[in-house]
N, C-alpha and C. Protein backbone atom coordinates (compact mmCIF):
# COMPACT_ATOMS: atom_id res chain seq x y z
N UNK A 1 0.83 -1.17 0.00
CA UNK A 1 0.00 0.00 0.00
C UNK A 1 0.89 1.25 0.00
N UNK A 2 0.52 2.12 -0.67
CA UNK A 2 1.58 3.23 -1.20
C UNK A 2 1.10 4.46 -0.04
N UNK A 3 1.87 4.78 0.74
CA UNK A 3 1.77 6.21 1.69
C UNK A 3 1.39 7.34 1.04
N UNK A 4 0.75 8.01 1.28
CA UNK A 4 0.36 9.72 1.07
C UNK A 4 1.56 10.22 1.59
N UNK A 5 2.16 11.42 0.86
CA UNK A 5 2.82 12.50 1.56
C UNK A 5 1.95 13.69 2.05
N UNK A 6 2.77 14.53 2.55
CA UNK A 6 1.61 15.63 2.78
C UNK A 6 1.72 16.40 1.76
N UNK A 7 2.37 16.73 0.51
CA UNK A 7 2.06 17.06 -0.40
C UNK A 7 0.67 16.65 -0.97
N UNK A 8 0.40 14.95 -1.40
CA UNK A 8 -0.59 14.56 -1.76
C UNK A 8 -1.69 15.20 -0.94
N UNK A 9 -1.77 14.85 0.35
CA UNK A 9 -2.77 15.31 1.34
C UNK A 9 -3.71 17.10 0.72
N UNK A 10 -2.21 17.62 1.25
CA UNK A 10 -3.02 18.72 1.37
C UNK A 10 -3.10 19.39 -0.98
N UNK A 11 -3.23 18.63 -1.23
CA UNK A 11 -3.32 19.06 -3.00
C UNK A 11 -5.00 18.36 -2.80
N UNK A 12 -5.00 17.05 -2.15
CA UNK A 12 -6.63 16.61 -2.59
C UNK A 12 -7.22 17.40 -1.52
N UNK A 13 -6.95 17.81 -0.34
CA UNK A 13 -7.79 18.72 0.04
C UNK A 13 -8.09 20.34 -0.35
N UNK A 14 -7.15 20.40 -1.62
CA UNK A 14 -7.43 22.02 -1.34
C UNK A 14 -7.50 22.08 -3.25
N UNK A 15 -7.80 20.82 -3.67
CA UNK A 15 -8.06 20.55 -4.95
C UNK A 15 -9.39 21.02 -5.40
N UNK A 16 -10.39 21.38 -5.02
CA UNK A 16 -11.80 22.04 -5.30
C UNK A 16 -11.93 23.47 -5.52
N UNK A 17 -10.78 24.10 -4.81
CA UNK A 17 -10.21 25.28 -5.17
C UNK A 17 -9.54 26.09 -5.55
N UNK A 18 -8.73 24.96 -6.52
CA UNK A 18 -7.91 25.86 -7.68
C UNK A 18 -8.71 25.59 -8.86
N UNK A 19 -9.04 26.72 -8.89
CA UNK A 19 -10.49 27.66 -10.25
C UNK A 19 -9.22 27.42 -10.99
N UNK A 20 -9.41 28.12 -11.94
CA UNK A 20 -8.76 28.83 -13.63
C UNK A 20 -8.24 29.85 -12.96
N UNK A 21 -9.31 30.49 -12.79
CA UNK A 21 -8.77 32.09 -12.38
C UNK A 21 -7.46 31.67 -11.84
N UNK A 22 -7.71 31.10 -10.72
CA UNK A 22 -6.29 31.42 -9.57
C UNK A 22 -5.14 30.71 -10.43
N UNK A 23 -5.10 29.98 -10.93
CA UNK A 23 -4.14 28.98 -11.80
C UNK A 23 -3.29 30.35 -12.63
N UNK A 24 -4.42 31.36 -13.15
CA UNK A 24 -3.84 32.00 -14.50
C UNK A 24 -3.68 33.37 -13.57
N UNK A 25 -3.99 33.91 -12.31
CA UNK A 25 -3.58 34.99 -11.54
C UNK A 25 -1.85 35.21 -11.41
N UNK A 26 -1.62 35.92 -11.93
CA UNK A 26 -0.19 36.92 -11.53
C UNK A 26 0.05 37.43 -10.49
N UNK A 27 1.08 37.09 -9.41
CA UNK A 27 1.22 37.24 -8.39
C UNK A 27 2.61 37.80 -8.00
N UNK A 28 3.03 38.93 -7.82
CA UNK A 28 4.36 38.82 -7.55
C UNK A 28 4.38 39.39 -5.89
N UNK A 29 5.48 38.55 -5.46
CA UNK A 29 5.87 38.84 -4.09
C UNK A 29 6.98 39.78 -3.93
N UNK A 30 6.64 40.45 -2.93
CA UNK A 30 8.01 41.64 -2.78
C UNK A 30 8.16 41.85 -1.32
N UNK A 31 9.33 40.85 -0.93
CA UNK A 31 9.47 40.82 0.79
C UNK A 31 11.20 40.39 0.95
N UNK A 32 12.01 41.41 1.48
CA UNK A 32 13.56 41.31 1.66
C UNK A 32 13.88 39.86 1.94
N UNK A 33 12.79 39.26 2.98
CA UNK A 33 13.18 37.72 3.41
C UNK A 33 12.81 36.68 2.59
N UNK A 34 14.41 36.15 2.39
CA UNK A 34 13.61 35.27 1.50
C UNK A 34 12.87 33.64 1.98
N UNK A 35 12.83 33.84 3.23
CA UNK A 35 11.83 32.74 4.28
C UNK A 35 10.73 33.11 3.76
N UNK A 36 10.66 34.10 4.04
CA UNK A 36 8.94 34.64 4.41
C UNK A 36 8.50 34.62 2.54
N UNK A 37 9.30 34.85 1.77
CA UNK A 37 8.96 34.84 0.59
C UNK A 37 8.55 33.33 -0.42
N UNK A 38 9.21 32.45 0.16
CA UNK A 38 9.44 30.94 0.07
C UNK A 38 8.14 30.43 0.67
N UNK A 39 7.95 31.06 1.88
CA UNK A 39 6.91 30.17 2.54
C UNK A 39 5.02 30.61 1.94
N UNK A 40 5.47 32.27 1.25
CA UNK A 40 4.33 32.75 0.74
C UNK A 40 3.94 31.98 -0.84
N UNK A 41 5.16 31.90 -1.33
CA UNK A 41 5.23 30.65 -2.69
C UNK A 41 4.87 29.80 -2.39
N UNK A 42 4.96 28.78 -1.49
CA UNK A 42 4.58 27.50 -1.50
C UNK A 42 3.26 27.56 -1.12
N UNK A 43 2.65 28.60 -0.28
CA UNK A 43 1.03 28.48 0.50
C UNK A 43 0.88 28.92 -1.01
N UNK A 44 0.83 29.63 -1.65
CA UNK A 44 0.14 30.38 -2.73
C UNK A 44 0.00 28.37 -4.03
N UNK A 45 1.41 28.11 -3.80
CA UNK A 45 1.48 26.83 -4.94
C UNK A 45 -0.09 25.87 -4.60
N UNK A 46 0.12 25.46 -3.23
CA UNK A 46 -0.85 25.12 -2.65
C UNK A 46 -2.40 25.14 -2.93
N UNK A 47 -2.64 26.36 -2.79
CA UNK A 47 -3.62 26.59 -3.07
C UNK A 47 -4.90 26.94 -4.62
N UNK A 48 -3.43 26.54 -5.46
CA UNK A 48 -3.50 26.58 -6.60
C UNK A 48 -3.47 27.93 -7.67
N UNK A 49 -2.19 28.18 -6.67
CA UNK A 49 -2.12 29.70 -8.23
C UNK A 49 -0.91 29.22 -8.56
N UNK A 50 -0.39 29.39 -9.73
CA UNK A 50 0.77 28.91 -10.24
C UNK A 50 1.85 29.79 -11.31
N UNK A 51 0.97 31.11 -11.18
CA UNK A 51 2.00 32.41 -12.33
C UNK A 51 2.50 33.05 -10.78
N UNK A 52 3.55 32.82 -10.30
CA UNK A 52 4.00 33.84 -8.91
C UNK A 52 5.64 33.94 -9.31
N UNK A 53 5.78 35.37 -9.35
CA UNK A 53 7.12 35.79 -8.98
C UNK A 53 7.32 36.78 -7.94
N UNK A 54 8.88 36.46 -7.83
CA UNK A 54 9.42 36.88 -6.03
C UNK A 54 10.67 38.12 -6.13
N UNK A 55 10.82 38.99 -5.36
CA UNK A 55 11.40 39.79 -5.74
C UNK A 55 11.60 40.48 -4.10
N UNK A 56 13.13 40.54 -4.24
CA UNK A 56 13.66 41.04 -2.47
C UNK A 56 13.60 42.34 -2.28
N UNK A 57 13.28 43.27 -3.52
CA UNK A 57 13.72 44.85 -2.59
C UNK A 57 12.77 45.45 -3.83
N UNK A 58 12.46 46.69 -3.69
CA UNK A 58 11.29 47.63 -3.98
C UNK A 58 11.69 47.75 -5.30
N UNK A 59 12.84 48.30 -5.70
CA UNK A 59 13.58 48.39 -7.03
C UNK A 59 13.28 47.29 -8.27
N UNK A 60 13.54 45.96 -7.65
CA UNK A 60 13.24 44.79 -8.45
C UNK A 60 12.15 44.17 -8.57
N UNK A 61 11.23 44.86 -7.45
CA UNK A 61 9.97 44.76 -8.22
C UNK A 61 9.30 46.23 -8.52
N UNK A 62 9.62 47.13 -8.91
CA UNK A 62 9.44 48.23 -9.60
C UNK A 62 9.53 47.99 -10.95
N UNK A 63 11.10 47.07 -11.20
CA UNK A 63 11.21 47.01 -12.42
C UNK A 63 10.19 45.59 -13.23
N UNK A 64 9.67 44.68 -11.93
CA UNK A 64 8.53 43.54 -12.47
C UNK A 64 7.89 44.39 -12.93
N UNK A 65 6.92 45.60 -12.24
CA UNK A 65 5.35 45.77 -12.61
C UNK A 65 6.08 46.70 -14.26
N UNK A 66 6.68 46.99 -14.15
CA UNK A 66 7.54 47.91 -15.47
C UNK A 66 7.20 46.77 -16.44
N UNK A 67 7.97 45.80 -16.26
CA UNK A 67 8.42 44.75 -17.85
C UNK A 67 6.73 43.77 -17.71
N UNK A 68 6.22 44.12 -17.13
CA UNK A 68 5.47 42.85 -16.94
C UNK A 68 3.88 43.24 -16.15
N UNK A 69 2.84 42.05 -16.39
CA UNK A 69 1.07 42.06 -15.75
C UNK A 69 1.04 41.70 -14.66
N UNK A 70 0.77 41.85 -13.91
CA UNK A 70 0.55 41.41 -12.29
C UNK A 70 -1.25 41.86 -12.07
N UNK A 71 -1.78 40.78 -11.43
CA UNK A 71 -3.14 40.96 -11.04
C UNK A 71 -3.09 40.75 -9.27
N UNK A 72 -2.08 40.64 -8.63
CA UNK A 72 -2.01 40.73 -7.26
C UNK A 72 -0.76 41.10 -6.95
N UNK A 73 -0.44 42.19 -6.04
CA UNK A 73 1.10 42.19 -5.30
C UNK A 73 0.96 41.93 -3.87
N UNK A 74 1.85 40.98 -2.79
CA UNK A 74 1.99 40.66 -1.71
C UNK A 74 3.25 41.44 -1.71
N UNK A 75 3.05 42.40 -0.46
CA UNK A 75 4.42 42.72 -0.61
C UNK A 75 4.56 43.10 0.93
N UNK A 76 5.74 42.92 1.47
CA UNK A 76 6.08 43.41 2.81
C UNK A 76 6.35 44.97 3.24
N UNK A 77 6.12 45.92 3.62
CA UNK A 77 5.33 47.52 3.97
C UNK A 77 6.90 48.12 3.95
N UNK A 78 8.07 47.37 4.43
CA UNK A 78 9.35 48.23 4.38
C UNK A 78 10.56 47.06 3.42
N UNK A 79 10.62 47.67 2.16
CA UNK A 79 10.85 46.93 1.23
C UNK A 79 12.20 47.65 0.86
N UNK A 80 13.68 47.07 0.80
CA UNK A 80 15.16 48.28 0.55
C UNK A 80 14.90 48.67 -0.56
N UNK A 81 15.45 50.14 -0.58
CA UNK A 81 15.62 50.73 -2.04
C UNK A 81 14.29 51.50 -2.48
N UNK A 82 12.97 50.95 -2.22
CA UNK A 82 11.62 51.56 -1.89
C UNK A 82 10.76 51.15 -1.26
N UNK A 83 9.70 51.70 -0.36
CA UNK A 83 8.98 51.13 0.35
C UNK A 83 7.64 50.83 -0.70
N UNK A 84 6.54 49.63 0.34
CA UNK A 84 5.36 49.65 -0.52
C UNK A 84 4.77 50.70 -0.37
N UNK A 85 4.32 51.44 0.25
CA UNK A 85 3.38 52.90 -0.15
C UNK A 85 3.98 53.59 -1.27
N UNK A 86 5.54 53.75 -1.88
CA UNK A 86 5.77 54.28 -3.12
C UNK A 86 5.45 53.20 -4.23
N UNK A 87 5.58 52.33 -3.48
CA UNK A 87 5.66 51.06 -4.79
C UNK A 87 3.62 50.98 -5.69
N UNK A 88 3.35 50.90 -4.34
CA UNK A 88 1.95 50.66 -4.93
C UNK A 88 1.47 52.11 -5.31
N UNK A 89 1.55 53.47 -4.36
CA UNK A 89 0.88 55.13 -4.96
C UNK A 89 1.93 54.68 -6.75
N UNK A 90 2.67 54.11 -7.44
CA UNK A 90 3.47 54.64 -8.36
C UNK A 90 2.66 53.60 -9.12
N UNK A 91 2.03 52.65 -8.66
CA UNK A 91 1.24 51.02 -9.94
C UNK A 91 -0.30 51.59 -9.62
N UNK A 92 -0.61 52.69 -8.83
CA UNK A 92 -2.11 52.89 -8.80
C UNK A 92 -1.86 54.35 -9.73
N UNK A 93 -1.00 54.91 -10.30
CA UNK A 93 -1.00 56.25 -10.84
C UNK A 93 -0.50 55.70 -12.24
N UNK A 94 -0.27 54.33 -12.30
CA UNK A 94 -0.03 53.87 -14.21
C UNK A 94 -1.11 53.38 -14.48
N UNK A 95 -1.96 53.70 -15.25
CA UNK A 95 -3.11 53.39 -16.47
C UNK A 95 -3.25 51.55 -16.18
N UNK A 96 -2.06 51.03 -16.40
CA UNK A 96 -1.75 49.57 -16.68
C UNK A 96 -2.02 49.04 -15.43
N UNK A 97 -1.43 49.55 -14.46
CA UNK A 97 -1.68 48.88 -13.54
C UNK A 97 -2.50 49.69 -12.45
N UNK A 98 -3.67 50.54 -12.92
CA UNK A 98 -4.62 50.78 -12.40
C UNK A 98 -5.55 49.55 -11.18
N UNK A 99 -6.01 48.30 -11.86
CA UNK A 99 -6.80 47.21 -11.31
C UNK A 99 -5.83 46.02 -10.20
N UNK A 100 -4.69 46.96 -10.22
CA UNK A 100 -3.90 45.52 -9.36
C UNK A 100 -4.11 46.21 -8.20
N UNK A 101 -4.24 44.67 -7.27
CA UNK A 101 -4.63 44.54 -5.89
C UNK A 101 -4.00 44.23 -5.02
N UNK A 102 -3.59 45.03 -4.42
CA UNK A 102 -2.48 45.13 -3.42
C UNK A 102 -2.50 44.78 -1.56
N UNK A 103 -1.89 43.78 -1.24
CA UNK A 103 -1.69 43.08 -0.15
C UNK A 103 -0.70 43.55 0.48
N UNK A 104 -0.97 44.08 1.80
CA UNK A 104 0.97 43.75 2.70
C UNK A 104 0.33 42.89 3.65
N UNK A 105 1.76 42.00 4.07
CA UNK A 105 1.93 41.37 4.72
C UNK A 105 2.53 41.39 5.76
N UNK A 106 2.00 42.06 6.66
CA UNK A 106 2.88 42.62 8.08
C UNK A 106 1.61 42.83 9.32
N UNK A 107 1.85 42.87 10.45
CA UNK A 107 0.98 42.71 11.35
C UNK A 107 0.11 44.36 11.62
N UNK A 108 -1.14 44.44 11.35
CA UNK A 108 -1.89 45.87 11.16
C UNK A 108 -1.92 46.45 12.58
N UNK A 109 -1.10 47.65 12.17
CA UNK A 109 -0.98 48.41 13.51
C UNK A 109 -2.16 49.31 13.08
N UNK A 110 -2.99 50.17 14.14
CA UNK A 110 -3.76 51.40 13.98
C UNK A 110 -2.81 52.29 12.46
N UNK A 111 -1.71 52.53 12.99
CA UNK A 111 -0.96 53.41 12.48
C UNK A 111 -0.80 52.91 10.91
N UNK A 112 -0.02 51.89 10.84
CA UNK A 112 0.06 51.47 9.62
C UNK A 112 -1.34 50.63 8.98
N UNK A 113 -2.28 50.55 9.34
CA UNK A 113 -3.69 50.89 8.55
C UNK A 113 -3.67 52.03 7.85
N UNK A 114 -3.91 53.34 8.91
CA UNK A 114 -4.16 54.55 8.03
C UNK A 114 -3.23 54.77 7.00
N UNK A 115 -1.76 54.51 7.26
CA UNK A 115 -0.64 55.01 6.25
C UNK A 115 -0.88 54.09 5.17
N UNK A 116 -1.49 53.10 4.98
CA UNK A 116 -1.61 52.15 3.81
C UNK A 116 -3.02 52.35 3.34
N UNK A 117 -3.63 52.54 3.95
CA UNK A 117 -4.98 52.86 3.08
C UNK A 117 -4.91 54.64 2.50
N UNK A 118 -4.02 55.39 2.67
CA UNK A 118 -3.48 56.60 1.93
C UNK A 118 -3.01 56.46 0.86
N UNK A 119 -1.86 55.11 0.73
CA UNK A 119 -1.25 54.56 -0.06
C UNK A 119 -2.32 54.14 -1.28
N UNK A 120 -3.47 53.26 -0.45
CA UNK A 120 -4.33 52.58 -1.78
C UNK A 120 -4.10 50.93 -1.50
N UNK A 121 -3.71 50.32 -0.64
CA UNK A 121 -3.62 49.16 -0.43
C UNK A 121 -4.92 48.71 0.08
N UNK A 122 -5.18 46.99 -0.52
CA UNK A 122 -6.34 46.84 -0.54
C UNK A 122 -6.97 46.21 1.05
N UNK A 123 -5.61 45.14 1.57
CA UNK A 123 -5.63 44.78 2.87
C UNK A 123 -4.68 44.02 3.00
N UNK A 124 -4.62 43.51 4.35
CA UNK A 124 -3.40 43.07 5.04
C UNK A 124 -3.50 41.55 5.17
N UNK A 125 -2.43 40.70 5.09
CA UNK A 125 -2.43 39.45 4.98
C UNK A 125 -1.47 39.62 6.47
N UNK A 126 -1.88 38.88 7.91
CA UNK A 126 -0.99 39.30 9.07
C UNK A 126 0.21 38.12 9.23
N UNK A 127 0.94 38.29 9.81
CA UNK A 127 2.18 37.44 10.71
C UNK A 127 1.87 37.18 11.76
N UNK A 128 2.48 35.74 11.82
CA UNK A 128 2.39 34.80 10.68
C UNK A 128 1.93 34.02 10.15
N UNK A 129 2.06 33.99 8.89
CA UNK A 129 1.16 33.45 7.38
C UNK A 129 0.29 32.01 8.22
N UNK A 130 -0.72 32.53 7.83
CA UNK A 130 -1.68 31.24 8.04
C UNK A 130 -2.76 30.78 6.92
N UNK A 131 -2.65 29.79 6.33
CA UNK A 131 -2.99 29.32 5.11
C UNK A 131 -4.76 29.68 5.05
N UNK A 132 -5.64 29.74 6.06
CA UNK A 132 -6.74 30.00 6.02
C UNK A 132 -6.87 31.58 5.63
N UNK A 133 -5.74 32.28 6.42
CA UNK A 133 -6.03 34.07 5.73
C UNK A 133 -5.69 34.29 4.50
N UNK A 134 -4.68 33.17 4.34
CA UNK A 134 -4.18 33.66 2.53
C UNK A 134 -5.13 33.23 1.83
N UNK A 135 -6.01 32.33 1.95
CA UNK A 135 -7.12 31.40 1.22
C UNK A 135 -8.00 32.38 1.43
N UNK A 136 -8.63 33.56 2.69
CA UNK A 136 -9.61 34.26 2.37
C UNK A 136 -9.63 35.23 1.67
N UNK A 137 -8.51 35.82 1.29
CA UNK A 137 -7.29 37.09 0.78
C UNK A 137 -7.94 37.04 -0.81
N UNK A 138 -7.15 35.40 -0.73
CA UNK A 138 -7.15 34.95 -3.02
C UNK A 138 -8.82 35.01 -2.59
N UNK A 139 -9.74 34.31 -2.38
CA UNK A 139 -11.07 34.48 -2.63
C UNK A 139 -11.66 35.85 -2.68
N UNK A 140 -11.44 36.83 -1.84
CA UNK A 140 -11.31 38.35 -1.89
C UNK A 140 -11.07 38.80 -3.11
N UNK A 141 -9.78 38.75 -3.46
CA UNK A 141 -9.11 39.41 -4.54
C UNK A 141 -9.17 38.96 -5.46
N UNK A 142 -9.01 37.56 -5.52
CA UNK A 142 -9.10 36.84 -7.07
C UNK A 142 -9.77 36.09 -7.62
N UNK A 143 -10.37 36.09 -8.78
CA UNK A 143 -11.04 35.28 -9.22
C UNK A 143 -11.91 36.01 -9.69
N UNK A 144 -12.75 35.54 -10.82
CA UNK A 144 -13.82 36.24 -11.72
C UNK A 144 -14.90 36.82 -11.33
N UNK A 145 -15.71 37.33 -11.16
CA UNK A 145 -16.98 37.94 -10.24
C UNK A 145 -17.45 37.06 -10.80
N UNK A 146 -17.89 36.43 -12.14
CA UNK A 146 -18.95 35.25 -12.26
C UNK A 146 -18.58 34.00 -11.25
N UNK A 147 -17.49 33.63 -10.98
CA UNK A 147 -17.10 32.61 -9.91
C UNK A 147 -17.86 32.77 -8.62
N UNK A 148 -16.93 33.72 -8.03
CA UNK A 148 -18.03 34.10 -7.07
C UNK A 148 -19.77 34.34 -6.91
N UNK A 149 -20.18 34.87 -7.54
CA UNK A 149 -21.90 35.09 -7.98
C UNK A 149 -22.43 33.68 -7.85
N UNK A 150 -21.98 32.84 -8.95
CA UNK A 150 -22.54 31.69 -8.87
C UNK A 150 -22.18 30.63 -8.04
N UNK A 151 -21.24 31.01 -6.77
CA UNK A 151 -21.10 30.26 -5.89
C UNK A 151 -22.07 30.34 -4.31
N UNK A 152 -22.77 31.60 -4.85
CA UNK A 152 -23.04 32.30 -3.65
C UNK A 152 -24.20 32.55 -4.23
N UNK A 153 -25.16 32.79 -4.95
CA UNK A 153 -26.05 32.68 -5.60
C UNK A 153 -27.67 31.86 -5.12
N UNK A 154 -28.31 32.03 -4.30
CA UNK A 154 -29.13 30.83 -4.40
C UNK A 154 -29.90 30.68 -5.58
N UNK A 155 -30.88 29.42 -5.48
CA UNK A 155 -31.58 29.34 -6.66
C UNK A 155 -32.96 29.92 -6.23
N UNK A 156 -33.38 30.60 -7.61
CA UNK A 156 -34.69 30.85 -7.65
C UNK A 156 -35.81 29.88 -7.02
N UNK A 157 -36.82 30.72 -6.39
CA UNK A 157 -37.65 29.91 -5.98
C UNK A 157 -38.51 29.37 -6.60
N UNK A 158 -39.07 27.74 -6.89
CA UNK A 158 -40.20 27.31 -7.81
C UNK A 158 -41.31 28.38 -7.69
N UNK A 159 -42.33 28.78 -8.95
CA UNK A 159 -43.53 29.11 -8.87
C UNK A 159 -44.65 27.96 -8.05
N UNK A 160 -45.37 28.93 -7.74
CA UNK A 160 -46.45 27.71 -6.77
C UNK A 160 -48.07 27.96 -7.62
């Protein structure tokens, strides 16, 4: 009899919820550590998104959203070279990247609420990463509004 890993495990449990959408979602990460960046890749693999790139300092992903589509940024709030409040006020003031949806990942102080919702950030993913907040985050942010609608949708009631 052949053993499960926990790879297998947790893929058939979390197999009902990798849509399309999330499969074909653009994700780039922007966090100095590259733990915390590794461990956000693999929950994200997990859960079934599979376009994710990673990027250690503000600069190198300045130059992602530049060369390249992103439909989500995770990014950590004090990033070298630039922080996310320039990173994201500079991808919410380009045309292109008007619709991207922006995550930090750091624990929400009073303080750094207000300074990020000035910024334009959409919400906070906290420390540390727990696979149920990142799973409510992608359902939040990603995925088609018809997905959602018709998941949530009841059915019409029979005529009587």
């Amino acid at each position: 009899m052949k053993r499960s890993s926990r790879r297998d495990v947790w893929a058939a449990l979390l197999a009902p919820h990798a849509t399309a959408s999330r499969r074909d979602t653009r994700i780039l990460i922007a966090d100095p550590s590259a733990t915390d960046r590794a461990a956000l890749h693999h929950a994200l693999r997990a859960l079934g998104c599979r376009c994710i790139e990673e990027r250690g300092d503000g600069i190198a992903s300045l130059s992602a959203l530049t060369t390249g589509h992103f439909d989500l940024l995770i990014s950590a709030w004090e990033l070298p070279g630039l922080s996310a409040p320039e990173l994201i006020t500079w991808a919410r003031a380009t045309p292109r990247h008007a619709g991207l949806k922006a995550l930090i990942y750091e624990v929400a102080t009073p303080e750094l609420v207000l300074e990020a919702a000035a910024s334009g950030v959409n919400g906070f993913l906290p420390r540390p990463l727990r696979l149920r907040s990142l799973e409510g985050a992608l359902c939040t942010y990603v995925g088609r509004e018809d997905d959602r609608v018709a998941q949530f949708t009841a059915p019409a009631p029979l005529p009587s």
